[in-house]
N, C-alpha and C. Protein backbone atom coordinates (compact mmCIF):
# COMPACT_ATOMS: atom_id res chain seq x y z
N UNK A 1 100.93 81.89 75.06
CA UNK A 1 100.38 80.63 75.48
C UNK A 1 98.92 80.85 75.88
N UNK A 2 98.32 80.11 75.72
CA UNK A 2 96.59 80.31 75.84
C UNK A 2 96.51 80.06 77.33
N UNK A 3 95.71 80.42 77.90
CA UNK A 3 94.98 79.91 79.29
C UNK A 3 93.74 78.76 79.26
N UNK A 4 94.17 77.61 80.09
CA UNK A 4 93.30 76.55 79.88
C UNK A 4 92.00 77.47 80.63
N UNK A 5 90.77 76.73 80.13
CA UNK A 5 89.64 77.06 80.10
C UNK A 5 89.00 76.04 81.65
N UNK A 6 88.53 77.07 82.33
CA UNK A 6 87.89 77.06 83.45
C UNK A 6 86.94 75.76 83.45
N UNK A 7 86.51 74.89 84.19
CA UNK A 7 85.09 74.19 84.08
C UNK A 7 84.24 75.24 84.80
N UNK A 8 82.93 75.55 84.15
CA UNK A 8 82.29 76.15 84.28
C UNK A 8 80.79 76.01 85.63
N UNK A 9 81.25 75.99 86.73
CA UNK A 9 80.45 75.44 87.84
C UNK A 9 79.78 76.47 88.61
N UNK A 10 78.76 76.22 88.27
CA UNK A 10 77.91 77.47 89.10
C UNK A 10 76.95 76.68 90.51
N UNK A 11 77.02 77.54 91.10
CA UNK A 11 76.43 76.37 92.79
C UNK A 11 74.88 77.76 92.32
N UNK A 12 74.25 77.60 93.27
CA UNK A 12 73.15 77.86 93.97
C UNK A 12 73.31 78.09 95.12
N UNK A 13 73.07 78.92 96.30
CA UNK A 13 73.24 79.27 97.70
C UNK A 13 71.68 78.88 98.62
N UNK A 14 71.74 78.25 99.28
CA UNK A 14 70.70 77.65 100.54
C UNK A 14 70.73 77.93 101.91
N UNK A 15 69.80 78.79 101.69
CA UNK A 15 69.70 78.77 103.90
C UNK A 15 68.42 77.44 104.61
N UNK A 16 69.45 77.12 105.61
CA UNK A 16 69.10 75.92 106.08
C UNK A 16 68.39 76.22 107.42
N UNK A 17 67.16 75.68 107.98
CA UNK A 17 66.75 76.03 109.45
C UNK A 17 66.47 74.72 108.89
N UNK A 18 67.09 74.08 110.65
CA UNK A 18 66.73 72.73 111.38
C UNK A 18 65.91 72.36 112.55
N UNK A 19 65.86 71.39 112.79
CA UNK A 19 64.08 71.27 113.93
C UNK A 19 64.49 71.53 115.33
N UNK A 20 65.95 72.06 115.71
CA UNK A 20 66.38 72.44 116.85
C UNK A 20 66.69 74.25 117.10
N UNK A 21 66.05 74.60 115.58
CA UNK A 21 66.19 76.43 115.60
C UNK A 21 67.37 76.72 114.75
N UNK A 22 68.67 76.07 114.39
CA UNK A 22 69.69 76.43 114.20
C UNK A 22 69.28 76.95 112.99
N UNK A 23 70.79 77.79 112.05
CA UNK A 23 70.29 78.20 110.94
C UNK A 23 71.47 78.28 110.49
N UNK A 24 71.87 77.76 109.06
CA UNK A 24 72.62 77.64 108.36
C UNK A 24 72.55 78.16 107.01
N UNK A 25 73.71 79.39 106.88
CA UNK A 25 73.35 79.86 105.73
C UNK A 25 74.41 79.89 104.96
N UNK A 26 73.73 79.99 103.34
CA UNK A 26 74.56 80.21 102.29
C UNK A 26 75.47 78.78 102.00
N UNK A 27 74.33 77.48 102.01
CA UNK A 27 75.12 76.64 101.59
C UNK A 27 74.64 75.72 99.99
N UNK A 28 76.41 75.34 99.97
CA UNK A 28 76.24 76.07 98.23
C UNK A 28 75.92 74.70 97.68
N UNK A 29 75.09 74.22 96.48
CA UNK A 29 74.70 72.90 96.08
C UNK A 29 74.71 73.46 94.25
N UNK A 30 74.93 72.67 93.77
CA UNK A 30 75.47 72.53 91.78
C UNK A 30 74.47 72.94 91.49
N UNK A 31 74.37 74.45 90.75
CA UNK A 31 73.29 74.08 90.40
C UNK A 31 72.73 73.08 89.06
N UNK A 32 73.56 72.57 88.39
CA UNK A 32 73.40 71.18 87.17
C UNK A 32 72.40 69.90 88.39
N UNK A 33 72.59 70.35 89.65
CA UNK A 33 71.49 68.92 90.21
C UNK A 33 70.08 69.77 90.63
N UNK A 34 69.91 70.47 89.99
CA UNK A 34 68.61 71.54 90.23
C UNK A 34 67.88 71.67 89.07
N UNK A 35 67.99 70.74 87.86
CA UNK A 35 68.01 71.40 86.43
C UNK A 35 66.57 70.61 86.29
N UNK A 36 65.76 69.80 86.92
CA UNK A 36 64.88 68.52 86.45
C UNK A 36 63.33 69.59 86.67
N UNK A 37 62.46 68.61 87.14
CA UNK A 37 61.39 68.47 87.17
C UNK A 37 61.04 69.47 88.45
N UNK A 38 61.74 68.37 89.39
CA UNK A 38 61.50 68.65 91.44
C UNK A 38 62.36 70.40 91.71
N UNK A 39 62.73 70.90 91.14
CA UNK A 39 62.66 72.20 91.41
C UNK A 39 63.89 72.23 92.41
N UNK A 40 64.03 72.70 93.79
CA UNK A 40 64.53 73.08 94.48
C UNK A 40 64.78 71.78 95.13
N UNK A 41 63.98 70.43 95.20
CA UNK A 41 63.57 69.79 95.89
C UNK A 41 64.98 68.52 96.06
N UNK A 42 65.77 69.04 95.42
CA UNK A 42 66.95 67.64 95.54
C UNK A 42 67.82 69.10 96.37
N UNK A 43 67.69 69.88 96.64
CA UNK A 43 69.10 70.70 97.53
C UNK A 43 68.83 70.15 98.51
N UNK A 44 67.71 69.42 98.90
CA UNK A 44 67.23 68.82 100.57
C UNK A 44 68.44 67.90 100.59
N UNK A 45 68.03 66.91 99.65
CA UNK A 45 68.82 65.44 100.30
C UNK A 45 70.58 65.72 99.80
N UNK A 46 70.99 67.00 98.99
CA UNK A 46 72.03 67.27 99.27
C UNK A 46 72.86 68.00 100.60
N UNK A 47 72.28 68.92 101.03
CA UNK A 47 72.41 69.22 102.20
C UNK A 47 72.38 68.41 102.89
N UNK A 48 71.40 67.84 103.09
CA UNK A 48 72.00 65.99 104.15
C UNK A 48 73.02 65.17 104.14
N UNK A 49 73.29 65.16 103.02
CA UNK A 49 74.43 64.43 102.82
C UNK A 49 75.66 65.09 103.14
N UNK A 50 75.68 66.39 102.96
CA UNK A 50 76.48 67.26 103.34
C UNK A 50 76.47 67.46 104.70
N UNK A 51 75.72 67.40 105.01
CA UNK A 51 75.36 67.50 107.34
C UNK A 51 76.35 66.22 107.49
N UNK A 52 75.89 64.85 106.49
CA UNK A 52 76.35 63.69 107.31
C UNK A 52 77.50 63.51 107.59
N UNK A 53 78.41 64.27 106.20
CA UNK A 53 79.81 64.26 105.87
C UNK A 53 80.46 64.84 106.92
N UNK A 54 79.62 66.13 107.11
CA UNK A 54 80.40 66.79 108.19
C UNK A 54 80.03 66.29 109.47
N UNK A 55 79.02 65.48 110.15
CA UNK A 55 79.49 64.92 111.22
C UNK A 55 80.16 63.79 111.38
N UNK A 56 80.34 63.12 109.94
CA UNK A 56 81.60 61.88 110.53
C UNK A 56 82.38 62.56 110.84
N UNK A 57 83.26 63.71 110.08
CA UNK A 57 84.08 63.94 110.35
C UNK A 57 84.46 64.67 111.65
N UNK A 58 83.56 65.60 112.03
CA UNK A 58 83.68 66.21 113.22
C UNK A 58 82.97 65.75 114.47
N UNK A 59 82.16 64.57 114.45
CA UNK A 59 81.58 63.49 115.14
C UNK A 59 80.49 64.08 116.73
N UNK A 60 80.13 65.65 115.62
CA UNK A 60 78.74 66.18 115.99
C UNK A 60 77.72 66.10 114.99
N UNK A 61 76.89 65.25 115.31
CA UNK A 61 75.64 65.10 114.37
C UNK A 61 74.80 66.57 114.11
N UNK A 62 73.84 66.82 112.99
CA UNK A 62 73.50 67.61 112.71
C UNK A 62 71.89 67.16 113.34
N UNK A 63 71.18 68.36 113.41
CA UNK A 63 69.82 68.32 113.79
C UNK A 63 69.33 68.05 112.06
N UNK A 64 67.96 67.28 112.49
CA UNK A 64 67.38 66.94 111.24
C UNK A 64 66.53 68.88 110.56
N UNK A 65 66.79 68.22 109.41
CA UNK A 65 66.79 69.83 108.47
C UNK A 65 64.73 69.94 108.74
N UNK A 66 64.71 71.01 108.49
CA UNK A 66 63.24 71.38 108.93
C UNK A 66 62.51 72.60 107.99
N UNK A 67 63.52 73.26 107.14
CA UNK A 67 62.88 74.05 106.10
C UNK A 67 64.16 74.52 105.04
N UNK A 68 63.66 74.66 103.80
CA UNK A 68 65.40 75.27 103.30
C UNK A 68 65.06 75.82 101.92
N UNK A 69 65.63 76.85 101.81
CA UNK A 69 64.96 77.89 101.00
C UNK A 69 66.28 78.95 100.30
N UNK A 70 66.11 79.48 99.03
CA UNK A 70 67.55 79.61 98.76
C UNK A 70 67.74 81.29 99.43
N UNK A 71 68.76 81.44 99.56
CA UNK A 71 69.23 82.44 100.07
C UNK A 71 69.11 83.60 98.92
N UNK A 72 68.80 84.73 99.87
CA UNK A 72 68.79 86.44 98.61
C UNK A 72 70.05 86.57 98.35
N UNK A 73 69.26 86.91 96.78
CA UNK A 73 70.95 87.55 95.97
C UNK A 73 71.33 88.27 96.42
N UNK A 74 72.57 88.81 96.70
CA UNK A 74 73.30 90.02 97.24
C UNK A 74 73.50 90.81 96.03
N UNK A 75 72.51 91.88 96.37
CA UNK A 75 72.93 93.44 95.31
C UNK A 75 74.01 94.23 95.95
N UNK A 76 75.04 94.98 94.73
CA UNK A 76 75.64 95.75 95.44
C UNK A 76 75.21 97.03 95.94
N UNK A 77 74.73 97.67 96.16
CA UNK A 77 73.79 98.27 97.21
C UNK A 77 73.30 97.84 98.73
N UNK A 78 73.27 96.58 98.79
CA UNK A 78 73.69 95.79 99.77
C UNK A 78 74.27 95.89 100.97
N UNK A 79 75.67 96.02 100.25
CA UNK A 79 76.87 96.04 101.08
C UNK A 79 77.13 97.80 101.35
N UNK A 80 77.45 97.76 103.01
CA UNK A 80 77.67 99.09 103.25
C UNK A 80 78.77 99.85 102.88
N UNK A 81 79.58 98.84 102.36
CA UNK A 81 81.10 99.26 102.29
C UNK A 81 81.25 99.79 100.30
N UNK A 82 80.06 98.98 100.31
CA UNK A 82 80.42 99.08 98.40
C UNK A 82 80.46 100.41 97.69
N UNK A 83 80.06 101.38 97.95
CA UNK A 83 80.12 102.64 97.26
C UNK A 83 81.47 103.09 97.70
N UNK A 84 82.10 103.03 98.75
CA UNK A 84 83.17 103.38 98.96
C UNK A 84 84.19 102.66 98.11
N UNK A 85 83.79 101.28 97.72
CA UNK A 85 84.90 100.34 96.59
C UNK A 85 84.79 100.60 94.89
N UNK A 86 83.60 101.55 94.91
CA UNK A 86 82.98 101.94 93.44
C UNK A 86 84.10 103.13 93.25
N UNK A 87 83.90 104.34 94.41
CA UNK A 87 84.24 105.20 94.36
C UNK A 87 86.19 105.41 94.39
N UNK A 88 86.38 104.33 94.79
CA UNK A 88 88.07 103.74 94.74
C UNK A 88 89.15 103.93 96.35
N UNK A 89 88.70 103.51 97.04
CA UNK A 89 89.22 103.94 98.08
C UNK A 89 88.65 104.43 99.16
N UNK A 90 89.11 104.96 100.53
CA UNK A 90 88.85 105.15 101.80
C UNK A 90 88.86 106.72 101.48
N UNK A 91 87.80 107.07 102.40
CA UNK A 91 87.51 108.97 102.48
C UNK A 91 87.62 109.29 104.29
């Protein structure tokens, strides 16, 4: 039997600083709404919308966003643990 085929959705990762200091990272927006002209410039008013969602629901408002910039790729080299997961196991 075949395996149905995945939709193919790739996000983009965003770290968020707001005008009260906070900092929010690694939040993830399509990247298919990044594909135009404005560059980076629509992850803003997605992330907002995403703040708003989450304070109806949890009915703490978010501080207004104040800079947002995408987050570094993670190399594996990176991670402290990763040569030990290359190498297969605990020493």
């Amino acid at each position: 039997m075949a395996m149905k085929s995945r939709a193919s959705t790739s996000f983009v990762m965003f770290d968020v600083v707001y005008q009260d200091g906070t900092r929010s990272s690694n939040r993830k927006v399509a990247a298919s709404a990044l594909t135009g002209l404005d560059g980076d410039e629509p992850a803003r008013g997605i992330v907002e919308a995403q703040d708003r969602e989450i304070a109806a629901a949890s009915g703490r408002p978010r501080s207004d966003v104040k800079s947002i910039h995408r987050s570094p790729l993670k190399v594996a080299g990176d991670d402290p643990g990763s040569d030990r997961k290359l190498r297969g196991g605990k020493r």
